[in-house]
C-alpha atoms as a PDB file:
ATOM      1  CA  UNK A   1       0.345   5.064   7.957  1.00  0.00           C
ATOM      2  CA  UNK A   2      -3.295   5.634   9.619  1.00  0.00           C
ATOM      3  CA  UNK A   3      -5.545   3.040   9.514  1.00  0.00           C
ATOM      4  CA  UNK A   4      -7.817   5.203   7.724  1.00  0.00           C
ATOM      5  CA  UNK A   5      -5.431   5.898   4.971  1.00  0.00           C
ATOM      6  CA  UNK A   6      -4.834   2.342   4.627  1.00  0.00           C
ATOM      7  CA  UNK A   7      -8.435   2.189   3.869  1.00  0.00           C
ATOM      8  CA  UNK A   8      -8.777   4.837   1.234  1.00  0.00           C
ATOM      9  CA  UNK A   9      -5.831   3.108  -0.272  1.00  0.00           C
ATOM     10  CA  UNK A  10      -7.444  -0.522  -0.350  1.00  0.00           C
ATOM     11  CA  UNK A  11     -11.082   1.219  -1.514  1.00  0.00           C
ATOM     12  CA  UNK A  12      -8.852   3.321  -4.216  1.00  0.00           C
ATOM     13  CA  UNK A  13     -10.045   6.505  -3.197  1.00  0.00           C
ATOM     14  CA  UNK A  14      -5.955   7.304  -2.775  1.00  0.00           C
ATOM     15  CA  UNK A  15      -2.848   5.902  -4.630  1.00  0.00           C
ATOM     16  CA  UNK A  16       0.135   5.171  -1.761  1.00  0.00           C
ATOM     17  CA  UNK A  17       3.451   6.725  -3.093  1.00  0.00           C
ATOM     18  CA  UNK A  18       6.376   4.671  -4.449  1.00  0.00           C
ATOM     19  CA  UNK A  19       7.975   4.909  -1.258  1.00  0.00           C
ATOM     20  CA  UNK A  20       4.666   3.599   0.897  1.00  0.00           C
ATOM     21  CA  UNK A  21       4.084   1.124  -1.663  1.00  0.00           C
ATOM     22  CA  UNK A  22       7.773  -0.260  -1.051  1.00  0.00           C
ATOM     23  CA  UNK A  23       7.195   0.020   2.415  1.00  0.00           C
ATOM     24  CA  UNK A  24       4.111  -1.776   2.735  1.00  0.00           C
ATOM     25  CA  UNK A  25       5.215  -4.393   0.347  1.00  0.00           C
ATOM     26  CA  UNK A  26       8.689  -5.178   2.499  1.00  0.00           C
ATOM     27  CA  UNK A  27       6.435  -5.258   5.762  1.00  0.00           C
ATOM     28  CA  UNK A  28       4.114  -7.603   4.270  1.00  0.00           C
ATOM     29  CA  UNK A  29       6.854  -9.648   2.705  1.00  0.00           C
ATOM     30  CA  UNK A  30       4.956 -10.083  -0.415  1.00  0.00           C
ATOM     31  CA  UNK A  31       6.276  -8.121  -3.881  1.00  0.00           C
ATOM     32  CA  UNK A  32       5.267  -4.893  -4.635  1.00  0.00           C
ATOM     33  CA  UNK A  33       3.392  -6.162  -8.395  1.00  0.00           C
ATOM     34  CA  UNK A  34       1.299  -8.644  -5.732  1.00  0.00           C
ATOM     35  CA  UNK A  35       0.625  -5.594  -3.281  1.00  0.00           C
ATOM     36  CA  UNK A  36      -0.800  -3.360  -6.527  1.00  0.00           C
ATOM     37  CA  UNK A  37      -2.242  -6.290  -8.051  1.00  0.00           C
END
């Protein structure tokens, strides 16, 4: 994922797919509820 993605995901201008969302989560090793939360 492209950093500027990431960033129109964290400023909500684009929802990640269940798959990224999983992805991003594992990566991060936090849950996925704390990653949309």
């Amino acid at each position: 994922m492209s950093v500027s993605v990431l960033g129109e995901v964290e400023r909500g201008n684009r929802l990640p797919s269940e798959p990224v969302v999983e992805r991003m989560a594992t990566v991060l090793n936090i849950s996925k509820q704390d990653f949309i939360s």
